[in-house]
C-alpha atoms as a PDB file:
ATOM      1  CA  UNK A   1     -28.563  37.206  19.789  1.00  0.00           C
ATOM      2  CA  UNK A   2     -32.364  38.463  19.167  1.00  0.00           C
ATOM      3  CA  UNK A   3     -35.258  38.166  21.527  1.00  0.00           C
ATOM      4  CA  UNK A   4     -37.216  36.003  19.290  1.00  0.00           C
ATOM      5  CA  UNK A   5     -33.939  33.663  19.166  1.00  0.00           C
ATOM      6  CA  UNK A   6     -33.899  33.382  22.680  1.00  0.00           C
ATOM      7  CA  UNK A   7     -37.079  32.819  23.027  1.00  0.00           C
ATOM      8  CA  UNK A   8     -37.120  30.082  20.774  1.00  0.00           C
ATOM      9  CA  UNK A   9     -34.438  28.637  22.868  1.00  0.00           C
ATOM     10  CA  UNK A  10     -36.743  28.631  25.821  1.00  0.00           C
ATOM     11  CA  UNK A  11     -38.765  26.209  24.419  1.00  0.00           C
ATOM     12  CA  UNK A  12     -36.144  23.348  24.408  1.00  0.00           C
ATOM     13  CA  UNK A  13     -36.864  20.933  26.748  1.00  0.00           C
ATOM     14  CA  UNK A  14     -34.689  20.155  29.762  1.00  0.00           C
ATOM     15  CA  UNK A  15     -34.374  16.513  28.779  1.00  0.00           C
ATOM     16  CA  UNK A  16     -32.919  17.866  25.057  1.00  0.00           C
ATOM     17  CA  UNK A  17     -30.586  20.006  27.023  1.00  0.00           C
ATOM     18  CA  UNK A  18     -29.585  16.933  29.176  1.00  0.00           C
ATOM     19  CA  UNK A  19     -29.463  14.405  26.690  1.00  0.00           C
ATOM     20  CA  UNK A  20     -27.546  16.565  24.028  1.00  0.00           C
ATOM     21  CA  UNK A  21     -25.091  17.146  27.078  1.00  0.00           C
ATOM     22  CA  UNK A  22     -25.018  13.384  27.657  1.00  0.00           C
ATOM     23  CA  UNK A  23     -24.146  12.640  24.176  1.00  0.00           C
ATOM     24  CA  UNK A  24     -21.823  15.242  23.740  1.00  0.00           C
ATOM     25  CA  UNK A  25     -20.154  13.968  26.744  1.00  0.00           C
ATOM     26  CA  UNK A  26     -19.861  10.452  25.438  1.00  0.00           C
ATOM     27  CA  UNK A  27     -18.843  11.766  21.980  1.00  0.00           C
ATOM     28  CA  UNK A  28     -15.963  13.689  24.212  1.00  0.00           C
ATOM     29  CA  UNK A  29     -15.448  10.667  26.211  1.00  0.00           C
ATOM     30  CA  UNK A  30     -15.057   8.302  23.300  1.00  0.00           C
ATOM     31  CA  UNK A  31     -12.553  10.840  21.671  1.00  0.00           C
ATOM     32  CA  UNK A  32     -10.220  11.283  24.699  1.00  0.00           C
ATOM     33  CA  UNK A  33     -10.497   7.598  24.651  1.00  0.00           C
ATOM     34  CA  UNK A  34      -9.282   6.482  21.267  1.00  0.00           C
ATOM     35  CA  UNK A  35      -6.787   8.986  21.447  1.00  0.00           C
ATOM     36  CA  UNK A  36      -5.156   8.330  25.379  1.00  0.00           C
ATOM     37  CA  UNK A  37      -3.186   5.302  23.930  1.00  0.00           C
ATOM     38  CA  UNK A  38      -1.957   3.300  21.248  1.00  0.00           C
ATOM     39  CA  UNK A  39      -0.459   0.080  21.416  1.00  0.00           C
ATOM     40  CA  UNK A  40       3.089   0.923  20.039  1.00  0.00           C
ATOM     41  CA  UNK A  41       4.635  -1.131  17.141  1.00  0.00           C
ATOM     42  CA  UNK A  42       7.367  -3.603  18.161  1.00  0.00           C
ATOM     43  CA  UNK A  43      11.094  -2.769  17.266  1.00  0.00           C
ATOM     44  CA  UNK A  44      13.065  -5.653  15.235  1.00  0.00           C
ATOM     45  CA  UNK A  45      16.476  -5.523  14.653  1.00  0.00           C
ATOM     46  CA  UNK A  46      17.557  -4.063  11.367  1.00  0.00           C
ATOM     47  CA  UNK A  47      19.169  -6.702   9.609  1.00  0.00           C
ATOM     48  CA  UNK A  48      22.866  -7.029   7.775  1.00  0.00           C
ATOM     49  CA  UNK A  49      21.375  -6.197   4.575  1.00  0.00           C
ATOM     50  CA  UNK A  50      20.212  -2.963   5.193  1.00  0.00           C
ATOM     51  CA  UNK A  51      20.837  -1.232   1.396  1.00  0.00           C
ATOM     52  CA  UNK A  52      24.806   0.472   0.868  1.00  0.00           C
ATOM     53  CA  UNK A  53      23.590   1.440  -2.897  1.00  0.00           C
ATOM     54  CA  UNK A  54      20.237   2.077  -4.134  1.00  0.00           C
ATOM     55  CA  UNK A  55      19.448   3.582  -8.112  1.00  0.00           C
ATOM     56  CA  UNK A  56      15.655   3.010  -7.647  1.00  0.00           C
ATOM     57  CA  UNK A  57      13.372   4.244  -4.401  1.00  0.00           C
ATOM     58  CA  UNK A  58       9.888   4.748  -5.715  1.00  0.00           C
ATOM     59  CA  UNK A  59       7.116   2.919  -4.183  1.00  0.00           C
ATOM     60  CA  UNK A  60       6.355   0.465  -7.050  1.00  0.00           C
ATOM     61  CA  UNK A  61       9.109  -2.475  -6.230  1.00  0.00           C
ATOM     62  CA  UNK A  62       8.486  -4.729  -9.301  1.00  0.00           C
ATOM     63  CA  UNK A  63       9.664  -2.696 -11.913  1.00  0.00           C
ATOM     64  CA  UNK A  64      12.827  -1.150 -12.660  1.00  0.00           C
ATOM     65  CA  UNK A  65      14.197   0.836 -15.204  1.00  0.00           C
ATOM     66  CA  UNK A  66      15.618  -0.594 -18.279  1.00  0.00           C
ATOM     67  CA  UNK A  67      14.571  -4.231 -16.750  1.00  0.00           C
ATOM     68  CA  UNK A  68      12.586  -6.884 -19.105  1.00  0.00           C
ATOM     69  CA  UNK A  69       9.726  -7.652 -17.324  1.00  0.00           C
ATOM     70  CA  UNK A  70       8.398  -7.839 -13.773  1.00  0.00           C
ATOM     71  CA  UNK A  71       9.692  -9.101 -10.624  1.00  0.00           C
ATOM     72  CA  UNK A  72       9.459 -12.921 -10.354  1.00  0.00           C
ATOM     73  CA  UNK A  73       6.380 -13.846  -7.155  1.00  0.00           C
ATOM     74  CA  UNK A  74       3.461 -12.499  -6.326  1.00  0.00           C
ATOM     75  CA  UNK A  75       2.839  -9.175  -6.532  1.00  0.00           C
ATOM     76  CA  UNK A  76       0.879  -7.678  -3.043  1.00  0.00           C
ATOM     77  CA  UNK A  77       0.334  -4.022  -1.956  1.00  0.00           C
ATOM     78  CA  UNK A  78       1.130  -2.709   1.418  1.00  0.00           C
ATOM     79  CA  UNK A  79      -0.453   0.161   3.101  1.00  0.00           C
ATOM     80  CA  UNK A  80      -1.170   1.592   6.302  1.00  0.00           C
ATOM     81  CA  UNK A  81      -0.780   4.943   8.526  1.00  0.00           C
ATOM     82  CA  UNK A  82       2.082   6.007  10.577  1.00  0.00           C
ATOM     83  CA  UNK A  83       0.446   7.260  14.535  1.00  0.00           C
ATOM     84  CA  UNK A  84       1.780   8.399  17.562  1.00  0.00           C
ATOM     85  CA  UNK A  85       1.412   6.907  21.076  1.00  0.00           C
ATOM     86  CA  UNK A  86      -1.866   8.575  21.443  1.00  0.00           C
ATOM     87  CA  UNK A  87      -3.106   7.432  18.233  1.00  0.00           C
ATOM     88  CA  UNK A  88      -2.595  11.067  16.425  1.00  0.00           C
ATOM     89  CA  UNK A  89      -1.304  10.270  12.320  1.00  0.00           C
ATOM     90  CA  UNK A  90       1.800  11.674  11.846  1.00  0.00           C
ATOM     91  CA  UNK A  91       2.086  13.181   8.620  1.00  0.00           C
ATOM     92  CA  UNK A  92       5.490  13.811   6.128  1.00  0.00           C
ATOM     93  CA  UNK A  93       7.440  10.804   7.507  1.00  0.00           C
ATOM     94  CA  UNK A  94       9.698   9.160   5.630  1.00  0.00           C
ATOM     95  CA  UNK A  95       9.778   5.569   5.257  1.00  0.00           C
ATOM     96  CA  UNK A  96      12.405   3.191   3.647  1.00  0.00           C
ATOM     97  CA  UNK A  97      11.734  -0.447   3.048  1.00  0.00           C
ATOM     98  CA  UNK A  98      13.775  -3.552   1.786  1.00  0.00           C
ATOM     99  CA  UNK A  99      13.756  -7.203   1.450  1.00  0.00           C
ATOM    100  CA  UNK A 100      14.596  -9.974  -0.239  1.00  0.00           C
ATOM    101  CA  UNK A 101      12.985 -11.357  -3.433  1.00  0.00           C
ATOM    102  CA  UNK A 102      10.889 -13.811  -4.036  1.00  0.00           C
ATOM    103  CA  UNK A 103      13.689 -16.620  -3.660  1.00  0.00           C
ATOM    104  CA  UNK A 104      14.944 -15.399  -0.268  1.00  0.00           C
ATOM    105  CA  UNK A 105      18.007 -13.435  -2.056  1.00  0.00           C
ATOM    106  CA  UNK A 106      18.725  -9.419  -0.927  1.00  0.00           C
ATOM    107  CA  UNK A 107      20.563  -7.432  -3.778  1.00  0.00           C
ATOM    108  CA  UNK A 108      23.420  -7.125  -1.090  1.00  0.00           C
ATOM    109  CA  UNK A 109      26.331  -7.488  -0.851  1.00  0.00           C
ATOM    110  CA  UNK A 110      26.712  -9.982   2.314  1.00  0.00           C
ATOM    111  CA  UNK A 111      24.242 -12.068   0.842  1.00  0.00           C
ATOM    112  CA  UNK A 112      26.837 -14.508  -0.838  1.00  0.00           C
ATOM    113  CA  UNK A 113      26.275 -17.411   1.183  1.00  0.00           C
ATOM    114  CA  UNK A 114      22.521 -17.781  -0.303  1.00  0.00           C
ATOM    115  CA  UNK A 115      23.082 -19.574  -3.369  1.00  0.00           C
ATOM    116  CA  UNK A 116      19.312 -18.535  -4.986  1.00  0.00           C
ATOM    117  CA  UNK A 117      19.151 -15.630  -8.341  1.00  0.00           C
ATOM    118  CA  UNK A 118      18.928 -12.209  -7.859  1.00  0.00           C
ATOM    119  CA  UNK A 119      15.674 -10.649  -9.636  1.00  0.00           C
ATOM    120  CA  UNK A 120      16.839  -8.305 -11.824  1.00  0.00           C
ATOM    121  CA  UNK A 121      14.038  -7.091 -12.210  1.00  0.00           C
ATOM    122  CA  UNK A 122      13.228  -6.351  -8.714  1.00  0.00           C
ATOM    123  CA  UNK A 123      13.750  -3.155  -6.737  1.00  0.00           C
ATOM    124  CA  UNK A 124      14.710  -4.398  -3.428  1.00  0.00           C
ATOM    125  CA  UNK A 125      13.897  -0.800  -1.816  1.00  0.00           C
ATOM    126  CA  UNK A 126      11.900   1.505  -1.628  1.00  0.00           C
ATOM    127  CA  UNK A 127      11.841   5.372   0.023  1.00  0.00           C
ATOM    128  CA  UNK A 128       8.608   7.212   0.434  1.00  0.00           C
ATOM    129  CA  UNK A 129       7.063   9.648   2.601  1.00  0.00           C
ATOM    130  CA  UNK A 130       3.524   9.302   3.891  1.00  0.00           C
ATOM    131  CA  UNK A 131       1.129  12.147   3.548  1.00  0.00           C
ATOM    132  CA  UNK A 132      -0.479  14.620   5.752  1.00  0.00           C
ATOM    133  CA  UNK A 133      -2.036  12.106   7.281  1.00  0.00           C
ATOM    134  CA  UNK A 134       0.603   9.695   7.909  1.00  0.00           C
ATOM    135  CA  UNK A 135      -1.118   7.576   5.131  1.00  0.00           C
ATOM    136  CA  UNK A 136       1.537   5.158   3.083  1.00  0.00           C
ATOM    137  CA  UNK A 137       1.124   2.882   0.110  1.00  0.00           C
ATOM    138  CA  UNK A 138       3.484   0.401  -1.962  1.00  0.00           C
ATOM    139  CA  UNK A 139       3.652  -2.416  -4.345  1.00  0.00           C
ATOM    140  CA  UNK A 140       6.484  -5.022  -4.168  1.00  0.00           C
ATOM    141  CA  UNK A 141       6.039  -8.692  -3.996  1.00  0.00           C
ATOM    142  CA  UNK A 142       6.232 -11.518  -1.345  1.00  0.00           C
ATOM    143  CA  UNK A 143       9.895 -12.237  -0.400  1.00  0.00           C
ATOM    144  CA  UNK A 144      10.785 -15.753   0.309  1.00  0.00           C
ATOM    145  CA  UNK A 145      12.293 -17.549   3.191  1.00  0.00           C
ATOM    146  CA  UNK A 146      15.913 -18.386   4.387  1.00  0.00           C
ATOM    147  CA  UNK A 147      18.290 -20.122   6.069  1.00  0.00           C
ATOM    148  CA  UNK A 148      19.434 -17.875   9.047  1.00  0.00           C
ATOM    149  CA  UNK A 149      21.673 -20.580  10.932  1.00  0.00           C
ATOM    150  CA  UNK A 150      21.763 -24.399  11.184  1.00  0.00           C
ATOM    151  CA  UNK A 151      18.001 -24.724  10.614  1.00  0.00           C
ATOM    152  CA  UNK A 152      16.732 -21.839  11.384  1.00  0.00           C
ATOM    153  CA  UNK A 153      14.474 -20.255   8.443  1.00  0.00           C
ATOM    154  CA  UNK A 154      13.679 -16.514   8.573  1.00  0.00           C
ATOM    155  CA  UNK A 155      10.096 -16.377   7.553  1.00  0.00           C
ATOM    156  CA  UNK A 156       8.980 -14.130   4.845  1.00  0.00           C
ATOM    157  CA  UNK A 157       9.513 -10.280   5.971  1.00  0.00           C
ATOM    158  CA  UNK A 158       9.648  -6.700   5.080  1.00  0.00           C
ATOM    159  CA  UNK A 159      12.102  -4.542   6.773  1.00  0.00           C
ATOM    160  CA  UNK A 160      10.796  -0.752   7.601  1.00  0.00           C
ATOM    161  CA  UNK A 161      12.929   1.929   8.840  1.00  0.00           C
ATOM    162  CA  UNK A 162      10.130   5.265   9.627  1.00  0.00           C
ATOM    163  CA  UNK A 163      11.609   8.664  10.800  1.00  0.00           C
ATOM    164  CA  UNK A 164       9.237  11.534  11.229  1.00  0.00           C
ATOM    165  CA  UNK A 165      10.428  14.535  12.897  1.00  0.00           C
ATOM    166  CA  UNK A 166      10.303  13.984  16.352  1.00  0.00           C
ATOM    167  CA  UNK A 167      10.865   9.817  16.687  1.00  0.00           C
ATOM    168  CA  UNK A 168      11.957   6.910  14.368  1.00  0.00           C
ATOM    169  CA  UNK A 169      11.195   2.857  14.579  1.00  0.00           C
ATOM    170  CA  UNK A 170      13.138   0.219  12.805  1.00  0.00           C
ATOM    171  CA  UNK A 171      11.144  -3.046  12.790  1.00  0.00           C
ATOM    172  CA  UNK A 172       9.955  -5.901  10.555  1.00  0.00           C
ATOM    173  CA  UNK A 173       6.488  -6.478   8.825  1.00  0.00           C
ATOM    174  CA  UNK A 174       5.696 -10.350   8.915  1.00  0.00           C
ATOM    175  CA  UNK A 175       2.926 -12.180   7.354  1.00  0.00           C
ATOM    176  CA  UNK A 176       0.607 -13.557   9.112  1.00  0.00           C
ATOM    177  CA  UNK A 177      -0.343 -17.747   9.222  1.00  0.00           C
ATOM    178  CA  UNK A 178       2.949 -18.177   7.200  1.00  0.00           C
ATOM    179  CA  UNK A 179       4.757 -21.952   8.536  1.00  0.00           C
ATOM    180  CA  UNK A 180       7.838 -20.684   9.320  1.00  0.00           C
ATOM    181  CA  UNK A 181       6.958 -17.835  11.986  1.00  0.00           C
ATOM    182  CA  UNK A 182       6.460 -20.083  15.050  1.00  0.00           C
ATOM    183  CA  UNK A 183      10.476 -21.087  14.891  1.00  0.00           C
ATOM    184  CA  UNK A 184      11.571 -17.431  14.095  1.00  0.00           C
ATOM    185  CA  UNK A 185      13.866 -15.963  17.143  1.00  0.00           C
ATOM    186  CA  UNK A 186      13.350 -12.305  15.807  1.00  0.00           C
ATOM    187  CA  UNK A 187       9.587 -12.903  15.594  1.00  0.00           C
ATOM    188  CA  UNK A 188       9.400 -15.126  19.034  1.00  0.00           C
ATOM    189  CA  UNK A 189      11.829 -12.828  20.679  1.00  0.00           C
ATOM    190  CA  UNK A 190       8.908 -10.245  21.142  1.00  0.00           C
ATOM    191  CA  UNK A 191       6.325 -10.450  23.934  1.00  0.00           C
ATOM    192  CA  UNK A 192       2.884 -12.779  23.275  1.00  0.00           C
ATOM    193  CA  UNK A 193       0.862  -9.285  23.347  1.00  0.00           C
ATOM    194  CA  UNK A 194       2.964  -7.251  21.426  1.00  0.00           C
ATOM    195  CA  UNK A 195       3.969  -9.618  18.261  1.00  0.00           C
ATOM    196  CA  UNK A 196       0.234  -9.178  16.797  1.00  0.00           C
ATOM    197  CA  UNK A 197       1.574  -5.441  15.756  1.00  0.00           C
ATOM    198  CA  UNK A 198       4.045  -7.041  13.449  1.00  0.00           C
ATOM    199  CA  UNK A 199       1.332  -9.389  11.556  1.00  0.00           C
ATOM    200  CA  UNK A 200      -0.477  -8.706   8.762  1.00  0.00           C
ATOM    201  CA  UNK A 201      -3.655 -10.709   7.223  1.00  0.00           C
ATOM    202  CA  UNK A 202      -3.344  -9.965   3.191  1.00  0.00           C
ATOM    203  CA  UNK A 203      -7.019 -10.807   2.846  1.00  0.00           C
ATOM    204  CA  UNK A 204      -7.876  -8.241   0.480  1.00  0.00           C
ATOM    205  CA  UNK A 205      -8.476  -8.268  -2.791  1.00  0.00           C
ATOM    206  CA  UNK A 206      -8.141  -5.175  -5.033  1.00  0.00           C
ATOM    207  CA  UNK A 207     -10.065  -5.006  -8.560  1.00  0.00           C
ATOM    208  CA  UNK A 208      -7.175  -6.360 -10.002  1.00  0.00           C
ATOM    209  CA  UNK A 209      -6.999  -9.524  -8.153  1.00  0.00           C
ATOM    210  CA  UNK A 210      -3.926  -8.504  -6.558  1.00  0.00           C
ATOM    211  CA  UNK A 211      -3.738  -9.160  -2.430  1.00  0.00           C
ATOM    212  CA  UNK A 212      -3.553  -5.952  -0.014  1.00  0.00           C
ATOM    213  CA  UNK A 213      -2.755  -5.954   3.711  1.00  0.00           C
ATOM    214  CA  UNK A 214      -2.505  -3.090   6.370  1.00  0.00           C
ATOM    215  CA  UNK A 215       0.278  -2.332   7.829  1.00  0.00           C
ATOM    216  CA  UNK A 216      -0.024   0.272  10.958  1.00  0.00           C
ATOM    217  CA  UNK A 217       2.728   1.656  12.620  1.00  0.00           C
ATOM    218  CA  UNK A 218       2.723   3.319  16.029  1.00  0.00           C
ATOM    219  CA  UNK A 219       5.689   5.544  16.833  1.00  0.00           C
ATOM    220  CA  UNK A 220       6.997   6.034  20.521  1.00  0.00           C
ATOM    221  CA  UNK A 221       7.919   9.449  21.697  1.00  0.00           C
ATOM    222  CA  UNK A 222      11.409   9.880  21.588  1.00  0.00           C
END
């Protein structure tokens, strides 16, 4: 460093030494903070109808190959990033995702008690892997409701299975306001604080008129 440059630093104040140290204290505090915890995503069972056979597992659900149109419902796009427990994305996981159609029916093989269609023109499933940033997308449609048992109705979900290379969560993605979550034991069965992680608000709207929702997930350490 020169003379003249340290010179010129002589002539900072002592209050622009001080208050750059504040703020660059808060901007340290503020970091350490958002990154000491996050609120971990809920587990959920997996489900009977996790897929046996798959042909399709790209991340646009409502097309197939050699099928005649689009999937029956409405068509929605998920997204969200995959963190760790102190909020840090985790990049390269993989995520697989399935659920029923837009009439409540799984392409599954134990499914043969629900007497709705299959959509042949649905996917059903879907395999991707989040970038470096633990950042996911998909398109796939809202799945319907079910009977469970006696008169129990499984709301509308979407089943996720994420394995990155150091932990893995198997939960369910709900959506939020919908009538039938209040009686669901899966849903119910998870703590008052907790079951917010597993509801999502599809109040955006893309160009294209089609709804969006974010779906985060936090990872616990293994």
């Amino acid at each position: 460093m020169t003379v003249e440059r340290l010179t010129d630093l002589s002539q900072i104040s002592r209050r622009a030494l001080v208050g750059g140290a504040v703020a660059g204290g808060i901007s340290m505090v503020v970091e350490n903070s958002v990154n000491a915890a996050c609120l971990l995503t809920a587990k959920q069972a997996e489900g009977p109808f996790y897929p046996e056979e798959v042909s399709e597992t790209d991340w646009d659900m409502t097309n197939v190959v050699g099928g005649t149109g689009r999937a029956s419902g409405e068509v929605i796009e998920v997204s969200g990033q995959v963190r760790d427990s102190r909020c840090y994305s985790v990049g390269g996981c993989i995520l697989e995702i399935w659920q029923a159609n837009a009439r409540g029916r799984y392409a599954h093989i134990r499914d043969t008690g629900n007497s709705q269609p299959l959509d042949h023109n649905f996917q059903g499933y879907a395999r991707i892997v989040a970038d470096g940033n633990g950042n996911y997308r998909f398109v796939t449609i809202v799945p319907g409701s079910y009977p469970a048992d006696g008169d129990w109705i499984r709301p509308p979900h979407i089943h996720f299975k994420v394995k990155s290379a150091f932990s893995s969560l198997t939960t369910q993605m709900y959506f939020d306001g919908n009538e039938h979550n209040g009686q669901d034991y899966l849903l119910n069965g998870v703590e008052l604080e907790d079951r917010h992680t597993l509801l999502v608000k599809f109040d955006q709207i893309r160009a294209n008129g089609m709804r969006a929702g974010k779906f985060d997930l936090v990872l616990a350490d293994d």
